[in-house]
N, C-alpha and C. Protein backbone atom coordinates (compact mmCIF):
# COMPACT_ATOMS: atom_id res chain seq x y z
N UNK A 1 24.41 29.06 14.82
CA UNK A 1 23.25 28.23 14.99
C UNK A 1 21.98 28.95 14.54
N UNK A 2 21.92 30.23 14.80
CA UNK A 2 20.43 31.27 14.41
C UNK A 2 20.62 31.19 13.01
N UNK A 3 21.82 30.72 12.34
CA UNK A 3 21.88 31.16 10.58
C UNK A 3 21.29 29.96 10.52
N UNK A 4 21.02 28.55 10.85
CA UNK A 4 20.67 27.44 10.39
C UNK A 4 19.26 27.28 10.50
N UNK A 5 18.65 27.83 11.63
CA UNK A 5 17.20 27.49 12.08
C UNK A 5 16.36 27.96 11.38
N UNK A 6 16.55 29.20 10.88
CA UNK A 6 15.11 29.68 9.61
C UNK A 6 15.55 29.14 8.36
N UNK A 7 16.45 28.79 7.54
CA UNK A 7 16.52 27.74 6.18
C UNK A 7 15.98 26.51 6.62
N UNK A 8 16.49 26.05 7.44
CA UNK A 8 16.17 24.56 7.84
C UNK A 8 13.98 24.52 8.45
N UNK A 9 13.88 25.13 8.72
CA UNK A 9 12.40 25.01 9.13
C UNK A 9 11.63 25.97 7.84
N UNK A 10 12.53 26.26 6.92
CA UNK A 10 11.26 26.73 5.85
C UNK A 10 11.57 26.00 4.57
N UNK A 11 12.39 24.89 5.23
CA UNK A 11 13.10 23.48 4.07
C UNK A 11 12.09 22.87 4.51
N UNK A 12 12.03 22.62 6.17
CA UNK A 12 11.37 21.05 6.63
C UNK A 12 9.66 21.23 6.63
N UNK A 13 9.00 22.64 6.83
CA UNK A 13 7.85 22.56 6.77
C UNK A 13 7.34 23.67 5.61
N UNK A 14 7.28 24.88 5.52
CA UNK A 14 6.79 25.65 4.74
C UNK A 14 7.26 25.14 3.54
N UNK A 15 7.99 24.91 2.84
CA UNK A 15 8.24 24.32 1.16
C UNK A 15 7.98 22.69 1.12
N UNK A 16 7.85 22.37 1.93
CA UNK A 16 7.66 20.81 2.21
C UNK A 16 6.05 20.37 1.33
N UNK A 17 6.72 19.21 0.72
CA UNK A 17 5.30 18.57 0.13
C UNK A 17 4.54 17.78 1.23
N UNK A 18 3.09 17.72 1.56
CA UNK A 18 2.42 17.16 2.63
C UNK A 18 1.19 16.43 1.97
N UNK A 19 1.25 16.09 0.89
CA UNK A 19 0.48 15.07 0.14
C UNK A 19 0.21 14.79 -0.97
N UNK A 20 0.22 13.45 -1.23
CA UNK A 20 0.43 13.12 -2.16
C UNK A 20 0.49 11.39 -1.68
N UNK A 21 1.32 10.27 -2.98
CA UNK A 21 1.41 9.22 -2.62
C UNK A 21 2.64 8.49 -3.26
N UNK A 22 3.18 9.16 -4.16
CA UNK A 22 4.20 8.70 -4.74
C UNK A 22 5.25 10.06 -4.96
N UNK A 23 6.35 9.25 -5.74
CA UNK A 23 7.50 10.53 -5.55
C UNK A 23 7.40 11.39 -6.36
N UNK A 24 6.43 11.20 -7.98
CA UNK A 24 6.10 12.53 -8.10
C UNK A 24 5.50 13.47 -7.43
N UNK A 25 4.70 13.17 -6.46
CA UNK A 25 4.02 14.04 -5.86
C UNK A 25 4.98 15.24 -5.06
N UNK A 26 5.83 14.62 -5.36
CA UNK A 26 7.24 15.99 -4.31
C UNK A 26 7.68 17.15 -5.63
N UNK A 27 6.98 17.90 -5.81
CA UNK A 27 7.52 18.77 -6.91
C UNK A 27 8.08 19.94 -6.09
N UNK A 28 7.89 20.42 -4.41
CA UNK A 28 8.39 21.55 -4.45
C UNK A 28 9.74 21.30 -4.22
N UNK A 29 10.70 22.29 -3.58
CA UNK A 29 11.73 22.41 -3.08
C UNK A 29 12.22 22.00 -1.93
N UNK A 30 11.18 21.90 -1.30
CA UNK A 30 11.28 21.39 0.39
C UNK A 30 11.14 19.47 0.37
N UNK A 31 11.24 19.65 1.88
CA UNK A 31 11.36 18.16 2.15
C UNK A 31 10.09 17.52 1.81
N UNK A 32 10.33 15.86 1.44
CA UNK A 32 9.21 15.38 0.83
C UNK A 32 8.53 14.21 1.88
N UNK A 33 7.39 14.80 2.87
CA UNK A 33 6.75 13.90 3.69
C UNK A 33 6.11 13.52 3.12
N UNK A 34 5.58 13.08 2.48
CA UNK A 34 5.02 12.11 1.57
C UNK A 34 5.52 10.61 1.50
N UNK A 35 6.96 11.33 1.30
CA UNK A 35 7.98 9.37 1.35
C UNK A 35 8.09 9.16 2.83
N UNK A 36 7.86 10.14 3.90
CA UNK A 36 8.21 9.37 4.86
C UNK A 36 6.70 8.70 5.68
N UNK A 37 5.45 9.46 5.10
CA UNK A 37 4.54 8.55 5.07
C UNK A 37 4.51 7.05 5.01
N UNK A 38 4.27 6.96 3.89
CA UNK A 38 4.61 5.95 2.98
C UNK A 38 5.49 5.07 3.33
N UNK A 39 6.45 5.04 3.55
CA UNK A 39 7.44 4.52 4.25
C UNK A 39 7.81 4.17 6.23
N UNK A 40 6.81 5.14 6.66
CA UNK A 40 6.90 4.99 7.90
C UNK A 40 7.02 3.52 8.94
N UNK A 41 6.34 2.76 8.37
CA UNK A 41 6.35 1.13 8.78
C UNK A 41 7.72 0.90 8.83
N UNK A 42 8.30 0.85 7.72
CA UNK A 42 9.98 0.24 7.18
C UNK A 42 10.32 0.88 7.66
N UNK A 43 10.43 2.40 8.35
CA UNK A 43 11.47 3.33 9.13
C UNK A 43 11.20 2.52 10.53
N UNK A 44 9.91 1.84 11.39
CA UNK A 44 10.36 1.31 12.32
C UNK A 44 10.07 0.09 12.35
N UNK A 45 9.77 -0.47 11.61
CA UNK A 45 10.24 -1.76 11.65
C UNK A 45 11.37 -2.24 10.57
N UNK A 46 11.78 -2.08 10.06
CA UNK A 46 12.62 -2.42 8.96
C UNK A 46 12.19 -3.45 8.09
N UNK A 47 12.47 -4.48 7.87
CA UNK A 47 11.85 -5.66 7.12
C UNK A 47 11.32 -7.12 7.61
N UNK A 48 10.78 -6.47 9.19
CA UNK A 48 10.06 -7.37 9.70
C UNK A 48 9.07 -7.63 9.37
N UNK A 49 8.00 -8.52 9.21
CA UNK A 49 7.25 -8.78 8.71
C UNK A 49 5.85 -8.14 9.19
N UNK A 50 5.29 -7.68 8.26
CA UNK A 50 3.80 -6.79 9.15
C UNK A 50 2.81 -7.26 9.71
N UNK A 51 2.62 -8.47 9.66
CA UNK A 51 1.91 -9.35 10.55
C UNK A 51 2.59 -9.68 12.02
N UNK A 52 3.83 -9.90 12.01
CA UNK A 52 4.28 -10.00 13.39
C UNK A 52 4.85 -8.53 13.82
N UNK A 53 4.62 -7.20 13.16
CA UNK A 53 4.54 -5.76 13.93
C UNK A 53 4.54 -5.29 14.84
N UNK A 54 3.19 -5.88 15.48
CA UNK A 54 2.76 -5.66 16.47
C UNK A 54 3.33 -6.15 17.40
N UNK A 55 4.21 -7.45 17.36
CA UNK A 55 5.03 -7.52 18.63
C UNK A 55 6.41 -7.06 18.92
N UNK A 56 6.76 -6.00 18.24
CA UNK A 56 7.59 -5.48 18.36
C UNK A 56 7.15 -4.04 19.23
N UNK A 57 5.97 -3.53 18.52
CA UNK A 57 5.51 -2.24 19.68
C UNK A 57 5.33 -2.54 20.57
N UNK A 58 4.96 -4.22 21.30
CA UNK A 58 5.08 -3.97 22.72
C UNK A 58 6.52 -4.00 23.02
N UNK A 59 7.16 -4.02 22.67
CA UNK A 59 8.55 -4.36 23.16
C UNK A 59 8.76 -2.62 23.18
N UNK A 60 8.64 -1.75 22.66
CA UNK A 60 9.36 -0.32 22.67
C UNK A 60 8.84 0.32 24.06
């Protein structure tokens, strides 16, 4: 488990792209928060509609 934790946290933050707006913007090696920006709505709502959004956060 100690062999996984320093690759994996200098994948997920130190090489990680942190701005930008599209997928070129991911040129390094690391993970690309940028798409999960961008995307964050559709990660929790899926393809509900963004006008009715908001009634889903009261529900969580």
């Amino acid at each position: 488990m100690w062999e996984l934790i320093p690759p994996l946290l200098n994948w997920a933050f130190l090489q990680a792209n942190w701005v930008g707006s599209t997928r070129a913007d991911c040129t390094k090696a690391g993970a690309c928060w940028v798409f999960i920006h961008e995307r964050f709505g559709q990660f929790m709502y899926g393809l509900y509609p963004p006008t009715n959004a908001g009634e889903l956060t009261w529900h969580y």
